[in-house]
PDB file of N, CA and C in Angstrom:
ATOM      1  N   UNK A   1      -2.580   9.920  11.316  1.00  0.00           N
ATOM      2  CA  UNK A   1      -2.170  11.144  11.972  1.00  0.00           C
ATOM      3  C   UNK A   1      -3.155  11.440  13.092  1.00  0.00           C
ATOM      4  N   UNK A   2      -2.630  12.123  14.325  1.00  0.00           N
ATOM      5  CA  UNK A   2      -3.565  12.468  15.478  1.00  0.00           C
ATOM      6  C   UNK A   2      -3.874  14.090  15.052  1.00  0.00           C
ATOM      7  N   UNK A   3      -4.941  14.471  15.419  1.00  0.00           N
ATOM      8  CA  UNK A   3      -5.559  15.770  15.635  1.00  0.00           C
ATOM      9  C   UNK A   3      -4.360  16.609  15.849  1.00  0.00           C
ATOM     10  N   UNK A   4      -3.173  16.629  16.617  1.00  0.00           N
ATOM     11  CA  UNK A   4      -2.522  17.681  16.397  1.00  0.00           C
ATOM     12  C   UNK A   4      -1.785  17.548  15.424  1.00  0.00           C
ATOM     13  N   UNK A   5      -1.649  16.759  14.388  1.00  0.00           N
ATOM     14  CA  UNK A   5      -0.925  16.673  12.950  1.00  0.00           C
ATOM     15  C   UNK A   5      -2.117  17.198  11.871  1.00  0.00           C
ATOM     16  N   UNK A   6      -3.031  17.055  12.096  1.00  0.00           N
ATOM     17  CA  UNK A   6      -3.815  17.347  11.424  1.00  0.00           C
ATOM     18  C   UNK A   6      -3.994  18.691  11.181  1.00  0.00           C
ATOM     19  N   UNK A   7      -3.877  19.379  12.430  1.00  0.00           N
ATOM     20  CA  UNK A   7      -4.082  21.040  12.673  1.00  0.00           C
ATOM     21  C   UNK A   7      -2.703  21.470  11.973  1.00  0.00           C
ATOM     22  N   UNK A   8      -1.460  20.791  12.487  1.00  0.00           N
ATOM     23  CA  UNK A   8      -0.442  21.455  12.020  1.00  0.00           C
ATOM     24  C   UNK A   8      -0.455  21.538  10.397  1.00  0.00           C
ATOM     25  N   UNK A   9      -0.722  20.311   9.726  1.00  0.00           N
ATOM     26  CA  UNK A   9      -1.005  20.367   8.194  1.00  0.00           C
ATOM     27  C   UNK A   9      -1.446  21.863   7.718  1.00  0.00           C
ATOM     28  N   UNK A  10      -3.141  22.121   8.635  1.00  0.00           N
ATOM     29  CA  UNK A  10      -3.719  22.840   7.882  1.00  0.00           C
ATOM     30  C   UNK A  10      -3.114  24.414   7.947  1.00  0.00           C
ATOM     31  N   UNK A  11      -2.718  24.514   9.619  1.00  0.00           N
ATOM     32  CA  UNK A  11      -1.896  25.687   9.494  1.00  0.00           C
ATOM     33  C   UNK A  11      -0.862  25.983   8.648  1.00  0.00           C
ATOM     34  N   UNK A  12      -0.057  24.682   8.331  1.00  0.00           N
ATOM     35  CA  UNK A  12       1.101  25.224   7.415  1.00  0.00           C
ATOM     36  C   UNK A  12       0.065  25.729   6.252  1.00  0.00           C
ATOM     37  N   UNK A  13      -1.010  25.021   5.456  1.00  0.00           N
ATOM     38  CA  UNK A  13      -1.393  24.929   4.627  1.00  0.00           C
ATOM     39  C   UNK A  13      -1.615  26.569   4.213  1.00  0.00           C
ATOM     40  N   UNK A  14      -2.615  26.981   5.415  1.00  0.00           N
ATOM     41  CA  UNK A  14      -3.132  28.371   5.581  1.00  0.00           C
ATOM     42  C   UNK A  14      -2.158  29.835   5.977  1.00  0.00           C
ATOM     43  N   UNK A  15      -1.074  29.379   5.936  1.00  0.00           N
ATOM     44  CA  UNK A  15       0.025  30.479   6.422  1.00  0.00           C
ATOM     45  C   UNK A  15       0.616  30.436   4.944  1.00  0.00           C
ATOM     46  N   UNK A  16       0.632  29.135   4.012  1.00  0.00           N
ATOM     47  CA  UNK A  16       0.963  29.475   2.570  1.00  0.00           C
ATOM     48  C   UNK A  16      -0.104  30.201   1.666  1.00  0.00           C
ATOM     49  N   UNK A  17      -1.216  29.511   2.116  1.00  0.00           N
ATOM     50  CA  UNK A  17      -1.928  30.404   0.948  1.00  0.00           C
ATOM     51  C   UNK A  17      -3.408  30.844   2.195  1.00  0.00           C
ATOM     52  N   UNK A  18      -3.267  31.801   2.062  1.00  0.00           N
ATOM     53  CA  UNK A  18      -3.857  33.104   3.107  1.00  0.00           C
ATOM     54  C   UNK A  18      -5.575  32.913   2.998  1.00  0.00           C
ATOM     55  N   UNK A  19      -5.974  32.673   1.652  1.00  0.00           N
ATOM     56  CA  UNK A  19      -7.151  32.909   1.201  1.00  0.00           C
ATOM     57  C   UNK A  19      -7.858  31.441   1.844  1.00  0.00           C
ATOM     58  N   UNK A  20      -6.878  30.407   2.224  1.00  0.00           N
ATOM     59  CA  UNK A  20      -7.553  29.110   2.985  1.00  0.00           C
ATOM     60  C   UNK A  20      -7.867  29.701   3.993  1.00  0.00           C
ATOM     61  N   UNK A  21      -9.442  29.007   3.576  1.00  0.00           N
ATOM     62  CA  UNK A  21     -10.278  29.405   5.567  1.00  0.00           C
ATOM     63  C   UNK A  21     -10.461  28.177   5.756  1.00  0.00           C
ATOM     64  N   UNK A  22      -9.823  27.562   7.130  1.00  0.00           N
ATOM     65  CA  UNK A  22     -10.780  26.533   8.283  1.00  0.00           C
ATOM     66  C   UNK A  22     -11.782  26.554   8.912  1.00  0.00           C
ATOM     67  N   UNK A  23     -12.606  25.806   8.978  1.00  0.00           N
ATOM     68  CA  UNK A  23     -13.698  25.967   9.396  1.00  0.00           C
ATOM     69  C   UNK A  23     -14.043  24.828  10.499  1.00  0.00           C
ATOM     70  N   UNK A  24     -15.141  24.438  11.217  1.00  0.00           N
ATOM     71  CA  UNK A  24     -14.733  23.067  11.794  1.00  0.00           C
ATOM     72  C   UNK A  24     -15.699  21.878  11.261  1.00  0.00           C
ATOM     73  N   UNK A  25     -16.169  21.912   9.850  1.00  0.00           N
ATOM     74  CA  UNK A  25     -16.170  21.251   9.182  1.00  0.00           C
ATOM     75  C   UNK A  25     -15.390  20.331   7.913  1.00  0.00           C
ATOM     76  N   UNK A  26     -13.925  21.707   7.783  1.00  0.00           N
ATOM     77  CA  UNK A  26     -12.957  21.219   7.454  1.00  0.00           C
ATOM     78  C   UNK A  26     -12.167  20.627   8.187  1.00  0.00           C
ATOM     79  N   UNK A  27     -12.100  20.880   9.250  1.00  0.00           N
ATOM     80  CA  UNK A  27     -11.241  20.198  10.485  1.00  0.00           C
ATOM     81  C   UNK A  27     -11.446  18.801  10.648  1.00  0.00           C
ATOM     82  N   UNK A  28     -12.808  18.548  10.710  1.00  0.00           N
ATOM     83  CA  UNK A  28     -13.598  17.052  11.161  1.00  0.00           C
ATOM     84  C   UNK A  28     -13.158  16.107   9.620  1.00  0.00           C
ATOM     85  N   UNK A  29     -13.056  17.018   8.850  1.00  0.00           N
ATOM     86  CA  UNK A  29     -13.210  15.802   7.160  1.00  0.00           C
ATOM     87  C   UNK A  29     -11.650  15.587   7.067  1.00  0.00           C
ATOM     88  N   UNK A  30     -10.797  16.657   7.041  1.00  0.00           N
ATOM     89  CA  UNK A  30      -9.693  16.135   7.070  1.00  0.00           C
ATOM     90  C   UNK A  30      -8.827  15.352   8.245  1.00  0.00           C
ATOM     91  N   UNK A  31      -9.758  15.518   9.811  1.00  0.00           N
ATOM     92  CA  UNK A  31      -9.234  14.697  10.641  1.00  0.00           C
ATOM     93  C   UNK A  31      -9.636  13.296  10.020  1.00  0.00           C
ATOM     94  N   UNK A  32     -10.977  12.996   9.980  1.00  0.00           N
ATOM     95  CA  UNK A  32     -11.255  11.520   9.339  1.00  0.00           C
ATOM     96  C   UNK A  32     -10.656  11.345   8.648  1.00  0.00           C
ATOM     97  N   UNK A  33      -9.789  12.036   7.531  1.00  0.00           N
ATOM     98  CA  UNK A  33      -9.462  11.487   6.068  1.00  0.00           C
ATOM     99  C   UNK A  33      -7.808  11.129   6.398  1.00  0.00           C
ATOM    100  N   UNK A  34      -7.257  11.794   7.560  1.00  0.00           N
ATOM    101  CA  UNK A  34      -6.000  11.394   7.881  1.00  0.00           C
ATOM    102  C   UNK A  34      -5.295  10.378   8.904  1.00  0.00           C
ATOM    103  N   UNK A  35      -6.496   9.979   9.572  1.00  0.00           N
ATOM    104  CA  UNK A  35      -6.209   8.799  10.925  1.00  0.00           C
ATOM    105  C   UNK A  35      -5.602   7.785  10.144  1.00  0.00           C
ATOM    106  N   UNK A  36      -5.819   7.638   8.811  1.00  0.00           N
ATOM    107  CA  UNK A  36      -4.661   6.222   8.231  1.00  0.00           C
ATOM    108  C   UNK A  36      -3.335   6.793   7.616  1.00  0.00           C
ATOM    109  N   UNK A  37      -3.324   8.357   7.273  1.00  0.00           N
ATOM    110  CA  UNK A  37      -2.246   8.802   7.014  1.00  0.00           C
ATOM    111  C   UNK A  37      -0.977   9.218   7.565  1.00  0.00           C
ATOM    112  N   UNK A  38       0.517   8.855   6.952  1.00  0.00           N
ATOM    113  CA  UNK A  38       1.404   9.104   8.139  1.00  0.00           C
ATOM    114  C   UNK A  38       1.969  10.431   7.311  1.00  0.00           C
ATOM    115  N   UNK A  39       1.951  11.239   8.855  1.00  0.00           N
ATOM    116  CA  UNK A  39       2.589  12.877   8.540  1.00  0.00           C
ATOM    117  C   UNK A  39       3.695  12.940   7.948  1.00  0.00           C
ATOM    118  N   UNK A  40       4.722  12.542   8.008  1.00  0.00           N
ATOM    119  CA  UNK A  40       6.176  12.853   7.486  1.00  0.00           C
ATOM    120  C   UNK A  40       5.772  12.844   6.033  1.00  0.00           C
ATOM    121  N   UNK A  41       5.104  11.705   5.699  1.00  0.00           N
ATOM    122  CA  UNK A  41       4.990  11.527   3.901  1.00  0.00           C
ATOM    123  C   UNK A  41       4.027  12.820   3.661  1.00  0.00           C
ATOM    124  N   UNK A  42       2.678  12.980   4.482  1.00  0.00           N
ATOM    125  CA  UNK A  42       1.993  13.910   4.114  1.00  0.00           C
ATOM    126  C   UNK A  42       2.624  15.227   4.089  1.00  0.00           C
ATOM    127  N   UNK A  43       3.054  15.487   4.980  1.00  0.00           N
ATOM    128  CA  UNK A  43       4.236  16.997   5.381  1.00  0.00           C
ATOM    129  C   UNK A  43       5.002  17.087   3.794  1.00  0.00           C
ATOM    130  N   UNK A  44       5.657  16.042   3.903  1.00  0.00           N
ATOM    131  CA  UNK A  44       6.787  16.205   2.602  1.00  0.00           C
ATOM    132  C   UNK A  44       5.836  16.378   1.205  1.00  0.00           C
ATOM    133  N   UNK A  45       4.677  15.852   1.192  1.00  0.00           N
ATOM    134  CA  UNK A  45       3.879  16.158  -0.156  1.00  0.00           C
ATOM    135  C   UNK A  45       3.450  17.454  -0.151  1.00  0.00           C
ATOM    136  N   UNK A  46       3.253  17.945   0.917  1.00  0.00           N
ATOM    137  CA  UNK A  46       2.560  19.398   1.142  1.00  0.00           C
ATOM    138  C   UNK A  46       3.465  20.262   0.704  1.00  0.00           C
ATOM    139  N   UNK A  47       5.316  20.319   1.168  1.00  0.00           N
ATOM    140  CA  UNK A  47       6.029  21.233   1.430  1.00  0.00           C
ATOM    141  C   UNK A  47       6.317  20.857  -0.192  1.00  0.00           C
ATOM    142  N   UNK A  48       6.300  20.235  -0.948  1.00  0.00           N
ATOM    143  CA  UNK A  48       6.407  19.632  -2.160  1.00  0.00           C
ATOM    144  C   UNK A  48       5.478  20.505  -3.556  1.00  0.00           C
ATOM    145  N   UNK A  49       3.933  20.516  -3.085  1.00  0.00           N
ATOM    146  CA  UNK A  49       3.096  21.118  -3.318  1.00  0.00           C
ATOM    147  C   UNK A  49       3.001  22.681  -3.121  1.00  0.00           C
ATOM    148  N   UNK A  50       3.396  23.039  -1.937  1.00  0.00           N
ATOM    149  CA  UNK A  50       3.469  24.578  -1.927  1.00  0.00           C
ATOM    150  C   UNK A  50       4.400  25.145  -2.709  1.00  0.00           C
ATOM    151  N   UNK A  51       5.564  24.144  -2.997  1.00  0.00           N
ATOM    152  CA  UNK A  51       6.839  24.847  -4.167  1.00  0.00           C
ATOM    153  C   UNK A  51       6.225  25.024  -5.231  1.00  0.00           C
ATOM    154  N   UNK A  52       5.291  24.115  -5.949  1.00  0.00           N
ATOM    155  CA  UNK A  52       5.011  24.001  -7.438  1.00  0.00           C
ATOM    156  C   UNK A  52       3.467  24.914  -7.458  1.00  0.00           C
ATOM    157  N   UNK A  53       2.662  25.280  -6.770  1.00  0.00           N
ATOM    158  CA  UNK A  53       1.114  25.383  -7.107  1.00  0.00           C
ATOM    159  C   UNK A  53       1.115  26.608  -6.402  1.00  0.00           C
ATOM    160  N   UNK A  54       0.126  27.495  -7.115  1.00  0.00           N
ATOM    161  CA  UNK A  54       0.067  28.699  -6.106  1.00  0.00           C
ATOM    162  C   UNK A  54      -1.724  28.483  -5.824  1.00  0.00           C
ATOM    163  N   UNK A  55      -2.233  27.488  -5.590  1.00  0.00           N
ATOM    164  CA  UNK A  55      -3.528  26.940  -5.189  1.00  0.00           C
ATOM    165  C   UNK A  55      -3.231  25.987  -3.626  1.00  0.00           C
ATOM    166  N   UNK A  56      -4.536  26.026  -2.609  1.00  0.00           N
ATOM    167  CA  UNK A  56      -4.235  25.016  -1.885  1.00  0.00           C
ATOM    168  C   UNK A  56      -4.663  23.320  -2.126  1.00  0.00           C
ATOM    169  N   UNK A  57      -3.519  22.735  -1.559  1.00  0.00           N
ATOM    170  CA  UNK A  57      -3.715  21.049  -1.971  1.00  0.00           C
ATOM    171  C   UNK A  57      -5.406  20.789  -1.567  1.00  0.00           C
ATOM    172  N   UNK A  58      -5.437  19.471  -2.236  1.00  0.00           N
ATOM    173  CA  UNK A  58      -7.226  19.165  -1.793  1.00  0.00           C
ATOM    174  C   UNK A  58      -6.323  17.951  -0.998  1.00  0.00           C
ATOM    175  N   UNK A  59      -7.456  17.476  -0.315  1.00  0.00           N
ATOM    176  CA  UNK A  59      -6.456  15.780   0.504  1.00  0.00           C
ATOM    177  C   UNK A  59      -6.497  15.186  -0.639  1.00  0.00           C
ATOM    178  N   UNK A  60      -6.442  14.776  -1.313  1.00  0.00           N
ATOM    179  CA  UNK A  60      -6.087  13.820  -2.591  1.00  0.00           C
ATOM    180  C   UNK A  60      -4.680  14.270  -2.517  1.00  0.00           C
ATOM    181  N   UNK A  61      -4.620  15.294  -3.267  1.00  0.00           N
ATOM    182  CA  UNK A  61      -3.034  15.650  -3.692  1.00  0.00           C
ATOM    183  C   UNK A  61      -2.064  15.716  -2.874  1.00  0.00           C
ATOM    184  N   UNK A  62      -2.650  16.022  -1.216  1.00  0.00           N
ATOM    185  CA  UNK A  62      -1.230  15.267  -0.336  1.00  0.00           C
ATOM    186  C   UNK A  62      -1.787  13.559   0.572  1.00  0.00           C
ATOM    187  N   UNK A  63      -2.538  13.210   0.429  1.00  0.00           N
ATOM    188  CA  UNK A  63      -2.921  11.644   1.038  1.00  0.00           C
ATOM    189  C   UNK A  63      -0.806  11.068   0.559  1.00  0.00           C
ATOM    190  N   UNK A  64      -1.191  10.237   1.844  1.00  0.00           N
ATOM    191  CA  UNK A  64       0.218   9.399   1.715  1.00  0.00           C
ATOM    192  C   UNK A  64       0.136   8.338   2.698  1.00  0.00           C
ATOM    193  N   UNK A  65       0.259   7.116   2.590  1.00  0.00           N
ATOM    194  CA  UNK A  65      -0.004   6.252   3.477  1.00  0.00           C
ATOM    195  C   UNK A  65       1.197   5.269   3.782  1.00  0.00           C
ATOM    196  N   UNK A  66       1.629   5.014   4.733  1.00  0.00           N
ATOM    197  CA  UNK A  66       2.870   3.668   4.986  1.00  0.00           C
ATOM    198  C   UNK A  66       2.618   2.490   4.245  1.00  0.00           C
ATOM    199  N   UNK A  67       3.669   2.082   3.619  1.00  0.00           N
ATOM    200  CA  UNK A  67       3.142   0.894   2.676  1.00  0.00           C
ATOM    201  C   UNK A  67       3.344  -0.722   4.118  1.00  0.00           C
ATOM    202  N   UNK A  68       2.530  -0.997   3.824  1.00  0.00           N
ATOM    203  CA  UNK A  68       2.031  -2.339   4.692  1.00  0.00           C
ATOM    204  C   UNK A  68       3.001  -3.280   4.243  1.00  0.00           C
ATOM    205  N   UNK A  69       3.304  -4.106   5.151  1.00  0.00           N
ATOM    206  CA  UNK A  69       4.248  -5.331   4.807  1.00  0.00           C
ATOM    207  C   UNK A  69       3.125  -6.480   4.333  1.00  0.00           C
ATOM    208  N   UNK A  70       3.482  -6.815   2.973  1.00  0.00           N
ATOM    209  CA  UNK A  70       2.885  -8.058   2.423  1.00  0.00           C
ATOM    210  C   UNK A  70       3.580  -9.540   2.102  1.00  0.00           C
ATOM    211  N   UNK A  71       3.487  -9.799   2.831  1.00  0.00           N
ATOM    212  CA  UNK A  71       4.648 -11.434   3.052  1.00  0.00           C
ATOM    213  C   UNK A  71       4.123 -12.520   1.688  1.00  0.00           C
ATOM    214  N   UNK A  72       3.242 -11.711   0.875  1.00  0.00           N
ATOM    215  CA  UNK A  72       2.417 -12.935   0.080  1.00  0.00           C
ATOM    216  C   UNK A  72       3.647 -13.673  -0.635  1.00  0.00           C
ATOM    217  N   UNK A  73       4.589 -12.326  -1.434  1.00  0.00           N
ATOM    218  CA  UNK A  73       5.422 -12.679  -2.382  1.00  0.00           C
ATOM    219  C   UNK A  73       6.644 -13.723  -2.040  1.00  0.00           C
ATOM    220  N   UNK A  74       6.700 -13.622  -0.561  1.00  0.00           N
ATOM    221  CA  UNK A  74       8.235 -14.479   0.071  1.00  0.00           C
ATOM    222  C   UNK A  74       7.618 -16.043   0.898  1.00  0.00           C
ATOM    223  N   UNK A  75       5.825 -15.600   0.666  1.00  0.00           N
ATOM    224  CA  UNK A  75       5.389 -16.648   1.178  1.00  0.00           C
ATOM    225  C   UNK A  75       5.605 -17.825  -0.395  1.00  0.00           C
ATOM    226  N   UNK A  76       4.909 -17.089  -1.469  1.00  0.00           N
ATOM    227  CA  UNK A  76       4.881 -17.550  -2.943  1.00  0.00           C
ATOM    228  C   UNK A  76       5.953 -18.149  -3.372  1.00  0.00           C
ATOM    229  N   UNK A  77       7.298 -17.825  -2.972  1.00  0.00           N
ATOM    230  CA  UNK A  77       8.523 -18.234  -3.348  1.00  0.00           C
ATOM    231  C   UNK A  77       9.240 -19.462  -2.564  1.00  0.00           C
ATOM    232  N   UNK A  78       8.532 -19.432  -1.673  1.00  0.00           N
ATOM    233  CA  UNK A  78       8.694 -20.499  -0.233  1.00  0.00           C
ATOM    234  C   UNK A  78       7.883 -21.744  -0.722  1.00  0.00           C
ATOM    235  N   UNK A  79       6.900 -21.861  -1.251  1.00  0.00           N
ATOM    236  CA  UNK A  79       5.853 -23.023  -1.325  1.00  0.00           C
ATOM    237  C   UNK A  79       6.400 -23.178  -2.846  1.00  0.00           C
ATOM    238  N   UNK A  80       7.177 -22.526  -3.658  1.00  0.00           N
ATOM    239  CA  UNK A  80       7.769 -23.145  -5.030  1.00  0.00           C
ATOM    240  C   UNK A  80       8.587 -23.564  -4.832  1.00  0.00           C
ATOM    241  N   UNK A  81       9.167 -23.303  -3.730  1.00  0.00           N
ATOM    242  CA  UNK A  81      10.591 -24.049  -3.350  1.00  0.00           C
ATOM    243  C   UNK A  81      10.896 -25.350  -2.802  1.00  0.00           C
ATOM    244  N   UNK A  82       9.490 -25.386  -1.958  1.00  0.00           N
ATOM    245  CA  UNK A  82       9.264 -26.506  -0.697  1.00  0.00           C
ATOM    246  C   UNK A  82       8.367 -27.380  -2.152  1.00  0.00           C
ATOM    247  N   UNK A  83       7.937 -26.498  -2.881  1.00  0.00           N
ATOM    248  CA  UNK A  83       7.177 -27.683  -3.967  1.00  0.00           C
ATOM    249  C   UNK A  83       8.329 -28.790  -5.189  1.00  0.00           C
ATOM    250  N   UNK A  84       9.099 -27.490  -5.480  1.00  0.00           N
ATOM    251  CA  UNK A  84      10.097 -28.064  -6.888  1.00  0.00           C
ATOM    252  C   UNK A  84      11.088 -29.552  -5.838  1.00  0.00           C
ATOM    253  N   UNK A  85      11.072 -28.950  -4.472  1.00  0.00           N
ATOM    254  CA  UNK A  85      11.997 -29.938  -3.451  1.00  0.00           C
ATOM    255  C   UNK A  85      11.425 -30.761  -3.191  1.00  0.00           C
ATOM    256  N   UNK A  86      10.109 -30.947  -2.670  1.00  0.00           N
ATOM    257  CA  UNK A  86       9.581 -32.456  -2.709  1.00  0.00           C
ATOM    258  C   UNK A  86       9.091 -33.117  -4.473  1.00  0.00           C
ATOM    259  N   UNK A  87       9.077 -32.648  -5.296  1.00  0.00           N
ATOM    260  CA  UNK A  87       8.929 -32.875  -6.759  1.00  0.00           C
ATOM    261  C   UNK A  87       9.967 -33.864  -6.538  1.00  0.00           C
ATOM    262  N   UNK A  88      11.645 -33.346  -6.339  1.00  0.00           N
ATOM    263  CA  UNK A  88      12.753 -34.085  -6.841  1.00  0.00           C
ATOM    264  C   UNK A  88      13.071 -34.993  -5.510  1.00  0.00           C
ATOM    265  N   UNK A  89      12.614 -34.987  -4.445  1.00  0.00           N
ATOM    266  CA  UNK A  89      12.602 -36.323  -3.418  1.00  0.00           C
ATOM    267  C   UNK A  89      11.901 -36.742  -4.121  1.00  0.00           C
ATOM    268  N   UNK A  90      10.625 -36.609  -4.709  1.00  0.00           N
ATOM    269  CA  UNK A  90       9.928 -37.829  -4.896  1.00  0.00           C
ATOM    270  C   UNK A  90      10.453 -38.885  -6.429  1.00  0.00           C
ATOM    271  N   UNK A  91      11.239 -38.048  -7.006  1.00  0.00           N
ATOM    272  CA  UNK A  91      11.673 -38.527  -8.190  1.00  0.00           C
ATOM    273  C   UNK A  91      12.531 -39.363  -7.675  1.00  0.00           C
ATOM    274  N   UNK A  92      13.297 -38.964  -7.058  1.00  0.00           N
ATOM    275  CA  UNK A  92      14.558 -40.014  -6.078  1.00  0.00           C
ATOM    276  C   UNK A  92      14.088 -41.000  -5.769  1.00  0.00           C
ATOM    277  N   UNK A  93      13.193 -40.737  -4.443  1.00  0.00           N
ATOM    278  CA  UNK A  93      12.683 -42.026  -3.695  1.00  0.00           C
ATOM    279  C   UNK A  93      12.146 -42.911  -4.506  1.00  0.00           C
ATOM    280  N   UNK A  94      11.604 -42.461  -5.935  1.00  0.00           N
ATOM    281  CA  UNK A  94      10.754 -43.516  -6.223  1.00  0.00           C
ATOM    282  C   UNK A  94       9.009 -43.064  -6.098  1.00  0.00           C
ATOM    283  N   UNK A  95       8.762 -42.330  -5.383  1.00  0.00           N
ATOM    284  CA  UNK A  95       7.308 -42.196  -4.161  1.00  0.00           C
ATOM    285  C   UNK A  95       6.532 -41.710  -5.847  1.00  0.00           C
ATOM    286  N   UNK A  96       6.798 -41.457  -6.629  1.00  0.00           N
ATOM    287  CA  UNK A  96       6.041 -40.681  -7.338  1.00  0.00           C
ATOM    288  C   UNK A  96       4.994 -41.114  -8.325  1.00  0.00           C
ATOM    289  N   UNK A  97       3.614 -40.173  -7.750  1.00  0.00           N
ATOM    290  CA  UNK A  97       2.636 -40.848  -8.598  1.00  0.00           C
ATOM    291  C   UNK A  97       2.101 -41.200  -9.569  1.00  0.00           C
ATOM    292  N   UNK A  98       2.004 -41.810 -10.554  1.00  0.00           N
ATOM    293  CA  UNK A  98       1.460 -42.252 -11.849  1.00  0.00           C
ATOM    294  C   UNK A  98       0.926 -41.015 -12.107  1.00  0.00           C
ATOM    295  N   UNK A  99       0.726 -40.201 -13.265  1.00  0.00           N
ATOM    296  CA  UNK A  99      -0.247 -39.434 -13.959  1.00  0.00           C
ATOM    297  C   UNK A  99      -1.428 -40.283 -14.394  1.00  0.00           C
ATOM    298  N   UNK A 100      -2.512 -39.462 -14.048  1.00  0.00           N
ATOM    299  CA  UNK A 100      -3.859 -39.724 -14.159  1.00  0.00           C
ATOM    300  C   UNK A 100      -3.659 -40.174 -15.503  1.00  0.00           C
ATOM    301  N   UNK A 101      -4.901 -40.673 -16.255  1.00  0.00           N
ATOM    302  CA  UNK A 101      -5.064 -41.071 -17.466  1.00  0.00           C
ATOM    303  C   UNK A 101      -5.326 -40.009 -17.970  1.00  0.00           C
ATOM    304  N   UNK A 102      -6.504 -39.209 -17.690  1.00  0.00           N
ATOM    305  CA  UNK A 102      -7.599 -38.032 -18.170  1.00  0.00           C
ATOM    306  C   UNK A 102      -6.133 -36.949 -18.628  1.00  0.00           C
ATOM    307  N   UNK A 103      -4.896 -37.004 -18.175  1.00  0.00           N
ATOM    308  CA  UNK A 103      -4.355 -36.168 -18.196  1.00  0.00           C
ATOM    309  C   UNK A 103      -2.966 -36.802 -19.240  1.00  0.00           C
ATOM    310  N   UNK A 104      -2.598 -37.883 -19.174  1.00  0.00           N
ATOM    311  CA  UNK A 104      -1.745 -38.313 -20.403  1.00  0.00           C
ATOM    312  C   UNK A 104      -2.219 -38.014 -21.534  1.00  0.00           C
ATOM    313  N   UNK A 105      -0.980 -38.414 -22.560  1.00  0.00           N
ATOM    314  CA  UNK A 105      -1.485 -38.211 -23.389  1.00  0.00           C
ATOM    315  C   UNK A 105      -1.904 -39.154 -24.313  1.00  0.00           C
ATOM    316  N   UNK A 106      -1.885 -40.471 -23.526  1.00  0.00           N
ATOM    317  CA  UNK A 106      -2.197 -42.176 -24.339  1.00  0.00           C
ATOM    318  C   UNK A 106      -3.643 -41.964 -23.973  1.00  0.00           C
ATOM    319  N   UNK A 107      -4.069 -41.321 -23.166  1.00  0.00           N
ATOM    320  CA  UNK A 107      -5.778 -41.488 -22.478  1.00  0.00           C
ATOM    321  C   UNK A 107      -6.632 -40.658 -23.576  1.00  0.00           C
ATOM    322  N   UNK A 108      -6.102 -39.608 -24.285  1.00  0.00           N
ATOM    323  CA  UNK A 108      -6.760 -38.856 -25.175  1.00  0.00           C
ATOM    324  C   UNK A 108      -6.880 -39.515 -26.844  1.00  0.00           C
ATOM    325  N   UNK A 109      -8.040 -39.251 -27.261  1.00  0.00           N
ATOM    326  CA  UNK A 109      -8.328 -39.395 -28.115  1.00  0.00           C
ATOM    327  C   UNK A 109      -8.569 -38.577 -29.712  1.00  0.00           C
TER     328      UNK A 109
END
């Protein structure tokens, strides 16, 4: 969030519950604490929070962050796929390598 999301937060915050004072030490902690946060989610936790609590939120209780795209899982499913597929070319072709000894089960004792 930019500085003017930040202000708007606290004003809504302080027009709900009266007894919140800003200060510009609150200003500076919750600007830092929100540059990774996106407003719409934070807004909606707030307007969420003012229904249920007759206290003001701390940033914990409205923090909300965009969830990041993580490709690990479609990467994970891609290299089992490209793996189980050369497994069964190699069964085809022939290409496929002997199992180690250390790892049969004629090699164990």
């Amino acid at each position: 969030m930019g500085s003017d999301e930040v202000s708007s937060i606290l004003a809504k915050i302080q027009s709900a519950y009266p007894h919140f004072k800003v200060c510009d030490d609150t200003l500076l902690l919750w600007m830092k604490m929100g540059r990774e946060m996106d407003f719409s989610l934070v807004m909606r936790k707030l307007l969420h929070h003012i229904a249920r609590s007759p206290y003001p939120p701390s940033i914990a209780e409205i923090a909300a962050y965009r969830e990041t795209e993580n490709s690990f899982l479609e990467k994970n499913i891609q290299w089992e796929r490209e793996g189980r597929e050369r497994i069964e070319h190699d069964k085809k072709s022939g290409k496929r390598k002997p199992v180690p000894a250390w790892i049969s089960l004629q090699g164990r004792k």
